[in-house]
N, C-alpha and C. Protein backbone atom coordinates (compact mmCIF):
# COMPACT_ATOMS: atom_id res chain seq x y z
N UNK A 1 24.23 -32.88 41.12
CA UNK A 1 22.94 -32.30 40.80
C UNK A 1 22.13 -33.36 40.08
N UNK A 2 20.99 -33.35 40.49
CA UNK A 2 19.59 -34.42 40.07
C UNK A 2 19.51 -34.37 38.65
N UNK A 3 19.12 -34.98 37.92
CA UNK A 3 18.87 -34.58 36.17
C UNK A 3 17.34 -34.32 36.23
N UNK A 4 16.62 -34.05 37.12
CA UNK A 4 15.05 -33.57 36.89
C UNK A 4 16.10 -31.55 37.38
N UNK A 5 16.75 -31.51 38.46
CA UNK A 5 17.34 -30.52 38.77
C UNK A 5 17.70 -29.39 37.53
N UNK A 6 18.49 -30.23 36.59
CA UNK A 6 18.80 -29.58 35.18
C UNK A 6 17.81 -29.32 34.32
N UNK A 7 17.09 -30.42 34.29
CA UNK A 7 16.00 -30.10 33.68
C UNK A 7 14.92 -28.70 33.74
N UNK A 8 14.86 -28.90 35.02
CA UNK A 8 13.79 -27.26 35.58
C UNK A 8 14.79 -25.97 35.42
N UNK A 9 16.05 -26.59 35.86
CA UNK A 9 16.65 -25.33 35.72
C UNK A 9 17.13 -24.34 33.65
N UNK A 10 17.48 -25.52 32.85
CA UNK A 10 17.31 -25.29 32.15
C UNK A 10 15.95 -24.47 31.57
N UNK A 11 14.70 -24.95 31.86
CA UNK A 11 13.60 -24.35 31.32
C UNK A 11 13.20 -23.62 31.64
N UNK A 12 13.36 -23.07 33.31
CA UNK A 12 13.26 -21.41 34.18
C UNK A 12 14.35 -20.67 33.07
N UNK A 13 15.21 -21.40 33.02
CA UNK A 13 16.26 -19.81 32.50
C UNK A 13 16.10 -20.01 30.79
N UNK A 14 14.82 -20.81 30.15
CA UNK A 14 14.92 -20.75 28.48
C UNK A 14 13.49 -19.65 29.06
N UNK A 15 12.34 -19.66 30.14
CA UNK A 15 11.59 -19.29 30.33
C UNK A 15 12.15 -17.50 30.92
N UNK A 16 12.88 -17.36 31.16
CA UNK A 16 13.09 -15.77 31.73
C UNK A 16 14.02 -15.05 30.09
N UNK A 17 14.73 -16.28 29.73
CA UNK A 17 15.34 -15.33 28.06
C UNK A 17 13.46 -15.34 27.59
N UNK A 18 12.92 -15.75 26.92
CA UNK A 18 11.38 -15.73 26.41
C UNK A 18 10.92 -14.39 26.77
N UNK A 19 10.94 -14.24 28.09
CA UNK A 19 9.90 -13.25 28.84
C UNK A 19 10.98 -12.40 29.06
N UNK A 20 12.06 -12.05 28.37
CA UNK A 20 12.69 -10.92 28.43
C UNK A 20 12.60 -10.04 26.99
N UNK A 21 12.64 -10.88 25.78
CA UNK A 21 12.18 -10.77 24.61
C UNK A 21 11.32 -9.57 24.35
N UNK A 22 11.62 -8.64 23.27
CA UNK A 22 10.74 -7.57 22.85
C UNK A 22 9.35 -7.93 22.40
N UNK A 23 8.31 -7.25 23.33
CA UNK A 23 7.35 -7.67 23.00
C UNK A 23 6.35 -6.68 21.69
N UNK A 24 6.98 -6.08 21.35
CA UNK A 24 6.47 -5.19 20.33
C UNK A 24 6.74 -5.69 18.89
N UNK A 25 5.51 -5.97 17.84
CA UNK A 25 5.34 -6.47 16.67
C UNK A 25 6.08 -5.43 15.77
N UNK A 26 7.08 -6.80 14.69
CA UNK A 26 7.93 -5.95 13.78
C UNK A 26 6.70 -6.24 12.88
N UNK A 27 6.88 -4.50 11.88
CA UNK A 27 6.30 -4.67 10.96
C UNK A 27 6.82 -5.31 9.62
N UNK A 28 6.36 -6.20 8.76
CA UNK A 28 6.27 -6.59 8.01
C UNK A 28 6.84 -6.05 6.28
N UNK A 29 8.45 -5.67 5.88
CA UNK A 29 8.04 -4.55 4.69
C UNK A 29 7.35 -5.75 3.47
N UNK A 30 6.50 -5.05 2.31
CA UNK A 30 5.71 -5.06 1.61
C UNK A 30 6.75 -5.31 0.72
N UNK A 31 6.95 -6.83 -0.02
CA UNK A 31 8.28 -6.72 -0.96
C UNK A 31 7.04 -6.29 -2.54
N UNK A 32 8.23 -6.03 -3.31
CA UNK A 32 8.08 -5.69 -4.90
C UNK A 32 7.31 -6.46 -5.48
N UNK A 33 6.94 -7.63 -5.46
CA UNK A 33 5.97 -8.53 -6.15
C UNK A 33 4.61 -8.92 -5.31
N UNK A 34 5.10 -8.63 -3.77
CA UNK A 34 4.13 -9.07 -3.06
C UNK A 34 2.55 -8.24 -3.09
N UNK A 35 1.13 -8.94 -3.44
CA UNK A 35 0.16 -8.78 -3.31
C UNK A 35 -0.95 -8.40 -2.35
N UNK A 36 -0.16 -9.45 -1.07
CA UNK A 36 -1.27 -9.43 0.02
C UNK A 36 -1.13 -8.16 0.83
N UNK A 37 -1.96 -7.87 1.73
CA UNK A 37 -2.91 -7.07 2.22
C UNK A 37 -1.73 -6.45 3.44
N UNK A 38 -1.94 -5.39 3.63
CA UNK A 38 -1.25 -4.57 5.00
C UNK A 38 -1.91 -4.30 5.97
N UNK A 39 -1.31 -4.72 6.97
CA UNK A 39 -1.93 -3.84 7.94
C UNK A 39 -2.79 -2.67 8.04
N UNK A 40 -4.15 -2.60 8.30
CA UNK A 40 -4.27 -0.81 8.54
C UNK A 40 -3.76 -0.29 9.57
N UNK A 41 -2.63 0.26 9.47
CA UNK A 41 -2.17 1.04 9.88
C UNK A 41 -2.05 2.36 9.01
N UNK A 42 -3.10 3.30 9.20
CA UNK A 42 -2.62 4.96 8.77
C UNK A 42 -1.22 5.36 9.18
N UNK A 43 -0.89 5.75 8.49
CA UNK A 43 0.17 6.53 8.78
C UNK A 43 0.95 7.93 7.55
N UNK A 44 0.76 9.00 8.57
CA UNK A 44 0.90 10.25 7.92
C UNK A 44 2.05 10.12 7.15
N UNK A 45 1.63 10.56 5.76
CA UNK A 45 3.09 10.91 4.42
C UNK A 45 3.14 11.58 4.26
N UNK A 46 4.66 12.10 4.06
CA UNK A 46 5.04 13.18 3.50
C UNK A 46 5.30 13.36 2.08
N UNK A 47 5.56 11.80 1.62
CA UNK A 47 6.33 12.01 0.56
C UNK A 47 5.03 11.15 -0.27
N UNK A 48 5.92 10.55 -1.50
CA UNK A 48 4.47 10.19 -2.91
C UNK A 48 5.03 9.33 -2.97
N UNK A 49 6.72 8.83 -3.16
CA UNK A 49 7.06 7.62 -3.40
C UNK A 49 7.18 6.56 -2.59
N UNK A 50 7.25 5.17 -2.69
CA UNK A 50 7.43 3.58 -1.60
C UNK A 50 7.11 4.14 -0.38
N UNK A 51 5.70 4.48 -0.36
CA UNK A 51 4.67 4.41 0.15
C UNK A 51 3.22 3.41 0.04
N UNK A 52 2.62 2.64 0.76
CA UNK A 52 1.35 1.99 0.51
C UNK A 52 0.34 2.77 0.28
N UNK A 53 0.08 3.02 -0.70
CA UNK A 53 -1.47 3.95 -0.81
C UNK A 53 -2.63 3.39 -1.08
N UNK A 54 -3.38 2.92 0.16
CA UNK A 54 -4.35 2.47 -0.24
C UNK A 54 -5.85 3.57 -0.88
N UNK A 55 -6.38 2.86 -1.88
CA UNK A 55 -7.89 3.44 -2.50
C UNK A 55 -8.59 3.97 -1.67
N UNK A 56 -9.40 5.25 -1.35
CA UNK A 56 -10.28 5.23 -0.73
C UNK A 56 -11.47 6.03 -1.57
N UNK A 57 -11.04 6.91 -2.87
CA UNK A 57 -12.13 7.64 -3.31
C UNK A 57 -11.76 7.67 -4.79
N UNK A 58 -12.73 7.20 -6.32
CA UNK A 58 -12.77 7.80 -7.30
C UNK A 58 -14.06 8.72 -7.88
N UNK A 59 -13.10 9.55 -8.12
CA UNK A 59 -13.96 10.70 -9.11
C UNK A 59 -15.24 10.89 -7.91
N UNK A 60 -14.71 11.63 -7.01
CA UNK A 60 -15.41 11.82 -5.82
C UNK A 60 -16.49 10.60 -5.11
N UNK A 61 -16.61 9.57 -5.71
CA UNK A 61 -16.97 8.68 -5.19
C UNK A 61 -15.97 7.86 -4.19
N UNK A 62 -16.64 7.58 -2.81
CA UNK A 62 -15.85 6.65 -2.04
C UNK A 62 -16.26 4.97 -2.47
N UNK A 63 -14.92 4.85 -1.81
CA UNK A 63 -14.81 3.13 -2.58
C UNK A 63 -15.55 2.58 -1.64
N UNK A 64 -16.03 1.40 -1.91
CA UNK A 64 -16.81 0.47 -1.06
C UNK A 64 -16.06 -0.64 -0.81
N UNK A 65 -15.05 -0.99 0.38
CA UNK A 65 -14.46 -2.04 0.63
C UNK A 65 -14.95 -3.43 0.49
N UNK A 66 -14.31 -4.34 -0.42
CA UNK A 66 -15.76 -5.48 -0.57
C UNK A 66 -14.85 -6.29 0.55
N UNK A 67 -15.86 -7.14 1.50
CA UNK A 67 -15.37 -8.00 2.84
C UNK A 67 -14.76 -9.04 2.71
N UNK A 68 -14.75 -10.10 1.27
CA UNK A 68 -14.26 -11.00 0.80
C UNK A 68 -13.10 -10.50 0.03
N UNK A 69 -12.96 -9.32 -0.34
CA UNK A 69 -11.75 -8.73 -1.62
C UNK A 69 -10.30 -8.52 -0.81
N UNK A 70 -9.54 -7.98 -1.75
CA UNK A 70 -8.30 -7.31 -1.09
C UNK A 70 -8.75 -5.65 -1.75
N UNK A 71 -7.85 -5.18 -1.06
CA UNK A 71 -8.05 -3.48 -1.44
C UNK A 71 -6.94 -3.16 -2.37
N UNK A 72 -7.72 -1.85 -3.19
CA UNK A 72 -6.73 -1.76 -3.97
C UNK A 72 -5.76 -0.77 -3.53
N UNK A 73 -4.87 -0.42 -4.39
CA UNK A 73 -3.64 0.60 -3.64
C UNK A 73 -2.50 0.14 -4.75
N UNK A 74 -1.43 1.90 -4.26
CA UNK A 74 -0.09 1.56 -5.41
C UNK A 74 0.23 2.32 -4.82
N UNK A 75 1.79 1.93 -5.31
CA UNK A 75 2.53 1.87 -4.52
C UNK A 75 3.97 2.69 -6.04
N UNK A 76 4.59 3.93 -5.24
CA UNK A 76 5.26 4.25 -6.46
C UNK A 76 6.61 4.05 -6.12
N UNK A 77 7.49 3.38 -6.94
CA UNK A 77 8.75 2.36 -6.73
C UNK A 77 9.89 3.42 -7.21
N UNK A 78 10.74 3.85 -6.43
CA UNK A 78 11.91 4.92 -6.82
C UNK A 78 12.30 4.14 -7.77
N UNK A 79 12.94 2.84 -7.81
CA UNK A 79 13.95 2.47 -8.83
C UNK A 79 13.25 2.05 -9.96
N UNK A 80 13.61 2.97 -10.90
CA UNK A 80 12.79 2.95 -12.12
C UNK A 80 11.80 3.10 -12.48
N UNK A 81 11.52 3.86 -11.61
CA UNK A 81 10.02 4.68 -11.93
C UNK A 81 8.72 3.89 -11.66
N UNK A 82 8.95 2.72 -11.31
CA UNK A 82 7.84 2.03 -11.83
C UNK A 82 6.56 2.26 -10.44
N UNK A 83 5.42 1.74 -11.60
CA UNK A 83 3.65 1.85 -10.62
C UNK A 83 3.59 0.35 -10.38
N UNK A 84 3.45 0.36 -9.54
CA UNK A 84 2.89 -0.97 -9.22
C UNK A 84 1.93 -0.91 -8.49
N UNK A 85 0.59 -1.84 -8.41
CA UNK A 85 -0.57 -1.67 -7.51
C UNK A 85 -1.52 -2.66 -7.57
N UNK A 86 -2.79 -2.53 -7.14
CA UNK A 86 -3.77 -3.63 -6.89
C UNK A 86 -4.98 -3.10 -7.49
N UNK A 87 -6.06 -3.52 -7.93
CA UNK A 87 -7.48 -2.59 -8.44
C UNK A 87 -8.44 -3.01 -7.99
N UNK A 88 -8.31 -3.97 -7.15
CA UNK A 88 -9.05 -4.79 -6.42
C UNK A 88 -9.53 -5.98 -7.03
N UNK A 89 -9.34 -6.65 -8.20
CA UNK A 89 -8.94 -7.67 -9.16
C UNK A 89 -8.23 -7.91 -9.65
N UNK A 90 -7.59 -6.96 -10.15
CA UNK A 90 -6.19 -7.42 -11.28
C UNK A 90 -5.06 -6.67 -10.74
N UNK A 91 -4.05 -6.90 -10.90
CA UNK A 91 -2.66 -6.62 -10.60
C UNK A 91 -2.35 -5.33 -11.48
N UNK A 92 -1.95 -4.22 -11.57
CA UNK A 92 -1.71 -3.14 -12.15
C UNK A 92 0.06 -2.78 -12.00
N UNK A 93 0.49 -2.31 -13.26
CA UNK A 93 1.65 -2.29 -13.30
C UNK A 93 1.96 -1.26 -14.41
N UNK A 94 3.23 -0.23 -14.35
CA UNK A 94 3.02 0.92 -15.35
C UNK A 94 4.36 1.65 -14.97
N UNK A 95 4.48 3.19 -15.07
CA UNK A 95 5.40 3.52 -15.11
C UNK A 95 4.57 5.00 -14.91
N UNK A 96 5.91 6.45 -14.44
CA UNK A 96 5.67 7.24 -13.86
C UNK A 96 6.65 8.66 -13.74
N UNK A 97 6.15 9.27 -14.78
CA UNK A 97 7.12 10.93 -14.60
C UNK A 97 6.68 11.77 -12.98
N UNK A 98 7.94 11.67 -12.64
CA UNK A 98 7.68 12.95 -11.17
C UNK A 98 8.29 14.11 -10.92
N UNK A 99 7.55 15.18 -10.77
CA UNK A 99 8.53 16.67 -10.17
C UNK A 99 8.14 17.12 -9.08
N UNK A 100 8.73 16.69 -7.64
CA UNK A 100 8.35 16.85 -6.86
C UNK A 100 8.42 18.39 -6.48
N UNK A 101 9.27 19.59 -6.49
CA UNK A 101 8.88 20.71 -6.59
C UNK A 101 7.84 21.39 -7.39
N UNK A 102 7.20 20.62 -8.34
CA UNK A 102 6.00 21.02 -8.92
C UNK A 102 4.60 20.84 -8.31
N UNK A 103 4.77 19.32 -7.91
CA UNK A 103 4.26 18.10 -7.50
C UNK A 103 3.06 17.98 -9.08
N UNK A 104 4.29 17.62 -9.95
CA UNK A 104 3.51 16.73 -11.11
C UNK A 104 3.78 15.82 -10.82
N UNK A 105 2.49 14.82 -11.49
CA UNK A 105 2.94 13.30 -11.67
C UNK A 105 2.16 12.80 -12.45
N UNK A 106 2.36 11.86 -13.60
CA UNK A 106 1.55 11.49 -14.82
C UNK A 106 2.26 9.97 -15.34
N UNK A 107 1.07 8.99 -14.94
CA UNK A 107 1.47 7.53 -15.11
C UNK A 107 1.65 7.55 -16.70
N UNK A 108 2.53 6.30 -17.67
CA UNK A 108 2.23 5.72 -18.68
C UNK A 108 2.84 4.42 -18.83
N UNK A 109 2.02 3.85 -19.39
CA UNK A 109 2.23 2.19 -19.66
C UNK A 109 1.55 1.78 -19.04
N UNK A 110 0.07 2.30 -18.26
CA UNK A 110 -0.07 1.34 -17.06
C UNK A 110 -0.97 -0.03 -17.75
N UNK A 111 -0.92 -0.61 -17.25
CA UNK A 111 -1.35 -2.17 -17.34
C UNK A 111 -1.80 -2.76 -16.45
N UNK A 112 -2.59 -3.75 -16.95
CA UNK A 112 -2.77 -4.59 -15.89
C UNK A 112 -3.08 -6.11 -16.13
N UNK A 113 -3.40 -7.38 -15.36
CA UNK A 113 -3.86 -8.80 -15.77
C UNK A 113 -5.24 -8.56 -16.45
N UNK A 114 -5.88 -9.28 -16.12
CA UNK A 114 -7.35 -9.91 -17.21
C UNK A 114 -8.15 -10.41 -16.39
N UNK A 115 -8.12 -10.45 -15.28
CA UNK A 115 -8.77 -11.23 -14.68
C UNK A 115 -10.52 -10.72 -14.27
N UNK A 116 -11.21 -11.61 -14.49
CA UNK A 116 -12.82 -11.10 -14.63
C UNK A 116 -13.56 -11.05 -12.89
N UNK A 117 -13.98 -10.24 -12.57
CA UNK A 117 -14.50 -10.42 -11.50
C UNK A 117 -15.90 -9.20 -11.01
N UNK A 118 -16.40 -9.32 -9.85
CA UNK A 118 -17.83 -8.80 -9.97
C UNK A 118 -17.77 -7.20 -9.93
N UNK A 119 -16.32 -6.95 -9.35
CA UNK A 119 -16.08 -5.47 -9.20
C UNK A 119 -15.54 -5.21 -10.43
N UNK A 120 -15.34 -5.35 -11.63
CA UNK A 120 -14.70 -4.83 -12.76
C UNK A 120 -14.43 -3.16 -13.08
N UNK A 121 -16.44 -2.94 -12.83
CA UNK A 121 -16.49 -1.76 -13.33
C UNK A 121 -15.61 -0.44 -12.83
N UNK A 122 -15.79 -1.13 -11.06
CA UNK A 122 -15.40 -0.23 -10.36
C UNK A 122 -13.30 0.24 -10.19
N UNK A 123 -13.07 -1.06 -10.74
CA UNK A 123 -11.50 -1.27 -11.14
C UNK A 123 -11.33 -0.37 -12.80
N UNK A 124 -12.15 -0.18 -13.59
CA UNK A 124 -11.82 0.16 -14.47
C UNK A 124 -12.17 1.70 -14.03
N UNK A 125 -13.02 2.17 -13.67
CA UNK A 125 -12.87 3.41 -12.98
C UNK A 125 -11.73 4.16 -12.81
N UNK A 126 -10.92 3.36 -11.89
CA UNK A 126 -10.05 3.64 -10.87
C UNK A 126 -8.49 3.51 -11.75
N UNK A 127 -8.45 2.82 -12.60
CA UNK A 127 -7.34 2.86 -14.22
C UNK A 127 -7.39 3.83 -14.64
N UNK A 128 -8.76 3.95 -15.42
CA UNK A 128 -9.00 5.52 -16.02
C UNK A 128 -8.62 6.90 -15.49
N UNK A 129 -8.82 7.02 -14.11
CA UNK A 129 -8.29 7.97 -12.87
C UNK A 129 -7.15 8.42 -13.09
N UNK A 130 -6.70 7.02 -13.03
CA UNK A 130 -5.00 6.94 -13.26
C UNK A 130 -4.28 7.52 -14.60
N UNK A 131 -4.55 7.37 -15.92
CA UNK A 131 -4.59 7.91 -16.47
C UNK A 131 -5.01 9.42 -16.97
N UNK A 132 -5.27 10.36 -16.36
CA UNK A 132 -6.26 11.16 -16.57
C UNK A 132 -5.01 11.89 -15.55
N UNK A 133 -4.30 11.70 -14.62
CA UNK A 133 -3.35 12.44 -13.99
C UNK A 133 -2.55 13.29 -14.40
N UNK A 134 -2.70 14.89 -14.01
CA UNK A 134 -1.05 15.48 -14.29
C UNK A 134 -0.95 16.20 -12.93
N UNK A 135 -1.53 15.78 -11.79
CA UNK A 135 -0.69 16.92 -10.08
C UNK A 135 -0.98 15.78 -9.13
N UNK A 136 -0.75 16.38 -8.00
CA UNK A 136 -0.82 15.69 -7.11
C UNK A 136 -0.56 16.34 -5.51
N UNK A 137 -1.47 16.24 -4.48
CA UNK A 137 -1.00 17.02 -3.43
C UNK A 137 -1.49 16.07 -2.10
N UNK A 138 -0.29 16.32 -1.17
CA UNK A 138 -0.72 15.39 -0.13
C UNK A 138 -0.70 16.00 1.52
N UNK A 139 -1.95 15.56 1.85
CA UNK A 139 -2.44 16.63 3.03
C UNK A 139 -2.88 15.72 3.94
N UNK A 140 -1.88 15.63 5.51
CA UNK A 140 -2.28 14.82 6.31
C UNK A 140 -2.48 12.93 6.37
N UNK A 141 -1.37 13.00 5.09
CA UNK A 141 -1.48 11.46 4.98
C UNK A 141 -2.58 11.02 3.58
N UNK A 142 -3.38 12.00 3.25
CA UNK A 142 -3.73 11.30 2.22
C UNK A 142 -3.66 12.08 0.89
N UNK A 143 -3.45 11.36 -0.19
CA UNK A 143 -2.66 11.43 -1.25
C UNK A 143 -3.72 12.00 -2.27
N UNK A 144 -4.28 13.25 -2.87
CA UNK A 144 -4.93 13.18 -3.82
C UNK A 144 -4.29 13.84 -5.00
N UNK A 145 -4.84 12.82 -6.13
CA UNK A 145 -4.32 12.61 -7.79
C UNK A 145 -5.50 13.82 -8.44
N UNK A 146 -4.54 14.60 -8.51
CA UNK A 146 -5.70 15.47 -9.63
C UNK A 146 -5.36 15.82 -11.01
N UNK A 147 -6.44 16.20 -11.43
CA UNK A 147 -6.38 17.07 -13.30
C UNK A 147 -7.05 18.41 -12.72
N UNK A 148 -6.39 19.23 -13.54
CA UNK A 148 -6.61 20.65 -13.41
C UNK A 148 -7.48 21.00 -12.62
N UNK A 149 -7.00 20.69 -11.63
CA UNK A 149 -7.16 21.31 -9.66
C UNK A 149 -8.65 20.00 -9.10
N UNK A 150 -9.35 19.31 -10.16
CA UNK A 150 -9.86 18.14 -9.91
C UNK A 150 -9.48 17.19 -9.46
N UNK A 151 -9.64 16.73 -8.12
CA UNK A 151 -9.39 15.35 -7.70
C UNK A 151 -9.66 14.07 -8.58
N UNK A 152 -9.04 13.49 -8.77
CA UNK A 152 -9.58 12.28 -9.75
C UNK A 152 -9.56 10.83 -9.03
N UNK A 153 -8.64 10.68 -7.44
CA UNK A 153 -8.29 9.27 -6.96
C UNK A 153 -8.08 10.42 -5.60
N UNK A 154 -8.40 9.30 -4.73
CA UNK A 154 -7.71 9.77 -3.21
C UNK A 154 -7.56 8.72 -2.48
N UNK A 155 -6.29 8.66 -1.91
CA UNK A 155 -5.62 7.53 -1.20
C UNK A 155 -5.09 8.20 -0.20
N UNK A 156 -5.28 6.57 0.85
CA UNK A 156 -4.64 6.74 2.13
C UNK A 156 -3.45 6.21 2.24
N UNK A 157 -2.20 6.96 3.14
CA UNK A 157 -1.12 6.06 3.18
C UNK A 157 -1.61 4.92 4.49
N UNK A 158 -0.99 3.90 4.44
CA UNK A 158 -1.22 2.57 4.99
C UNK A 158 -0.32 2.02 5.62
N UNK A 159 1.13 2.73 4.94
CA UNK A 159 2.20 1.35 5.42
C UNK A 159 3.93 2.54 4.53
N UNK A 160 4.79 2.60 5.34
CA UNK A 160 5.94 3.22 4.53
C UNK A 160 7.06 2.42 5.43
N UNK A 161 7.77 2.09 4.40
CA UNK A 161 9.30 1.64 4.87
C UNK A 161 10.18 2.43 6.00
């Protein structure tokens, strides 16, 4: 056999493994420290915890996606309770009592970086929200945080393990 022979034949049969290959995109999971941005992909929740919840409404105001920003969203971490999330500037981080047969839920410790930017106001909003929580009910995928039957935050799920 020719060595141009091997050659083609080798690369037809690296070319038919290729094009046999799953062509359907794995999704990506969202690790514990990681920041950047998810997919939009909606997707209906059932549940409240390690879930992506992205921002879409405070204190009945809808958020205004800024085109240069990342979005904000949190994300509630079974092991150890913890909040972790985005505000659309600063990194937010906290902690979290849950009764899911109640469906209470009431952040404390939350925190966040320092970082100064043009949306501030609208990030400090959206903290305060957070604070101000004791229920929670989720209908069709999106997540709303209330005080005594008041919506205070409403999020979309985005992304679940």
């Amino acid at each position: 056999m020719s060595r141009l022979s091997i050659v083609l034949s080798t690369l037809i049969g690296a070319c038919m493994l290729v094009g046999c290959a799953s062509s359907v995109p794995q999704e990506k999971p969202v690790e514990a420290n990681s920041v950047e941005a998810v997919s939009e992909v909606v997707v209906p929740a059932t549940r409240i915890q390690e879930v992506y919840w992205k921002l879409i409404g405070v204190s009945g105001k809808a958020v205004i996606e800024d085109a240069n920003g990342r979005e904000a969203y949190i994300i509630l971490r079974i092991e150890d309770r913890r909040l972790q999330g985005f505000g659309g500037c600063n990194i937010l981080l906290g902690s979290y009592e849950l009764n899911e047969a109640t469906h209470k839920v009431k952040f404390s410790r939350v925190a966040s970086t320092m970082m100064a930017c043009p949306r501030l106001r609208d990030e400090s909003e959206f903290f305060k929200a957070l604070e101000k929580v004791e229920e929670y009910s989720i209908e069709e995928g999106v997540l709303l945080l209330q005080k005594e039957g008041k919506t205070v935050a409403t999020f979309e799920a985005v992304y679940q393990p």
